[in-house]
Protein backbone atom coordinates (compact mmCIF):
# COMPACT_ATOMS: atom_id res chain seq x y z
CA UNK A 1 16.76 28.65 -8.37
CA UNK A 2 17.11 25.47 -6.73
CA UNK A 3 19.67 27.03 -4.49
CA UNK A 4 17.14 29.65 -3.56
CA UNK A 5 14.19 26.53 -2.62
CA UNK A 6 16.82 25.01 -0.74
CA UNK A 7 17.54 27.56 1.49
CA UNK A 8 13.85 28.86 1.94
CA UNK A 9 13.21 25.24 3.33
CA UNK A 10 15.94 24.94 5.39
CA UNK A 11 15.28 28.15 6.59
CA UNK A 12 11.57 27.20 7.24
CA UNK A 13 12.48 24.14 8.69
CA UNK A 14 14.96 25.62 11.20
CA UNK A 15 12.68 28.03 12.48
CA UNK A 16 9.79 25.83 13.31
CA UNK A 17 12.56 24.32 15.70
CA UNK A 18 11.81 24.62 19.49
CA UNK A 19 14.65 27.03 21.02
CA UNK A 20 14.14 26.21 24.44
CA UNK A 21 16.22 23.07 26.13
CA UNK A 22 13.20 21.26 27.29
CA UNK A 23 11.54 21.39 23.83
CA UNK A 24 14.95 20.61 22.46
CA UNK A 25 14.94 17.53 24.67
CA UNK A 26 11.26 16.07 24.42
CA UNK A 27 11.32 16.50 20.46
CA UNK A 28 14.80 14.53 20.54
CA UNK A 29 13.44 11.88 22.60
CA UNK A 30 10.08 11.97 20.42
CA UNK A 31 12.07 11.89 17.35
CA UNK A 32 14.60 8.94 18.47
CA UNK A 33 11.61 6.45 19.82
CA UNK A 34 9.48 7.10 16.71
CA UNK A 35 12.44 5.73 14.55
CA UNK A 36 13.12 2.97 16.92
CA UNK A 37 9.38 1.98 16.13
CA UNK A 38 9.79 2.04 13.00
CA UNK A 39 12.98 -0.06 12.81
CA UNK A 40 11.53 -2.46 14.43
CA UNK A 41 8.18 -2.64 13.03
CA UNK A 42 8.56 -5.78 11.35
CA UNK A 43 10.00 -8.03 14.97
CA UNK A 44 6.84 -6.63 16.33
CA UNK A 45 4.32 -7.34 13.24
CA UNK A 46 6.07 -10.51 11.23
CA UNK A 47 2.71 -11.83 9.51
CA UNK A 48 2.29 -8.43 8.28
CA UNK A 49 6.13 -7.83 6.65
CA UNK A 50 5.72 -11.37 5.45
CA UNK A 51 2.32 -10.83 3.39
CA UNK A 52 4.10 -6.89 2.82
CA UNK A 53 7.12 -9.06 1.27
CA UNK A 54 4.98 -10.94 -0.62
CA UNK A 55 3.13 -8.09 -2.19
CA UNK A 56 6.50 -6.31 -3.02
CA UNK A 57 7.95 -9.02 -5.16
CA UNK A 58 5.06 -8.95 -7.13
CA UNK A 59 4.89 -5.19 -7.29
CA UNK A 60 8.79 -5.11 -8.02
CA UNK A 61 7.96 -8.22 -11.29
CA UNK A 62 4.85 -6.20 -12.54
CA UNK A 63 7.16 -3.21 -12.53
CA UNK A 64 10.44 -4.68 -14.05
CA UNK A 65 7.72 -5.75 -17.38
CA UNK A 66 6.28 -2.91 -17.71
CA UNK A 67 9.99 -0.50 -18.00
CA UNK A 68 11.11 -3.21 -19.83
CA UNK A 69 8.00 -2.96 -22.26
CA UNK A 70 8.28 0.80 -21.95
CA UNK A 71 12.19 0.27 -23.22
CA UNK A 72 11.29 -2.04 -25.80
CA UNK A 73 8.39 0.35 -27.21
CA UNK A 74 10.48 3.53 -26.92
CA UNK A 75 13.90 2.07 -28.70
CA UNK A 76 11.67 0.52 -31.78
CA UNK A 77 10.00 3.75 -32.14
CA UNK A 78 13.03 6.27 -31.49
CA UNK A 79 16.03 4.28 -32.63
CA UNK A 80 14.48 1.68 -34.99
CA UNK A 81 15.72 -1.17 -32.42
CA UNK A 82 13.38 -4.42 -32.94
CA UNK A 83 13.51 -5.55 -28.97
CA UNK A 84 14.02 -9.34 -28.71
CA UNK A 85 10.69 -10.98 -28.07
CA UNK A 86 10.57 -14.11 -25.58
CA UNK A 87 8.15 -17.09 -26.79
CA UNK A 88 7.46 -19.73 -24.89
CA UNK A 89 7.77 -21.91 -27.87
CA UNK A 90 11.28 -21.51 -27.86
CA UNK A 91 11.79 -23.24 -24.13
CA UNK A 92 10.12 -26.61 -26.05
CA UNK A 93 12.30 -28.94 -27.29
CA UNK A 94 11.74 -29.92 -30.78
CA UNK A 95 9.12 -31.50 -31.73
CA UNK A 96 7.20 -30.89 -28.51
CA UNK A 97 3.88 -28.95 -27.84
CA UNK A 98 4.64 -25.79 -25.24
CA UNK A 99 2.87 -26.68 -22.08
CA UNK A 100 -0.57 -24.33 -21.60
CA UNK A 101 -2.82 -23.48 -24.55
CA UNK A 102 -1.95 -19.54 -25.04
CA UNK A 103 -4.23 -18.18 -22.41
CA UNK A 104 -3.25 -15.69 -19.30
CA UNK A 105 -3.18 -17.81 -16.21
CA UNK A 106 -3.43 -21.21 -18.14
């Protein structure tokens, strides 16, 4: 079946392709600037792929917690596994209070 997709959109895509020279030519050039843009998006718009950076990383740690939690929840609940839970009490030395009091952004 997937053989069968495959060659339906190759097949598509191939005929939608221009068959004269001067098509051929203008949808190469077309084609080859429009990925030059987009290389070089970032030397033409640096504040942007900064802030874009920015935004990633915390996209990229929101999304590293929540497999994680997703691992965690599935292995204790399929295979029994009790994941290893981080506390920030741990990271005090003994005999010292953990910095914060126990609220989200404190």
């Amino acid at each position: 079946m997937f053989l069968i997709r495959m060659a339906f959109w190759v097949g598509l895509i191939v005929f939608l392709l221009p068959s004269d020279k001067e098509r051929q030519a203008q949808l190469y050039k077309t084609a080859t600037e429009t990925v030059h843009r987009a290389m070089t998006f970032c030397d033409r718009n640096a504040a942007l792929c900064e802030q874009g950076a920015k935004h990633w990383a915390v996209f990229r740690t929101k999304l590293e917690f929540g497999t994680k939690l997703v691992f965690d929840m599935a292995s204790e609940r399929l295979l029994g596994v009790q994941p290893t839970v981080h506390k920030p009490s741990e990271d005090a030395a003994p005999g010292q209070t953990p910095r914060g009091n126990g609220r989200v952004g404190a």
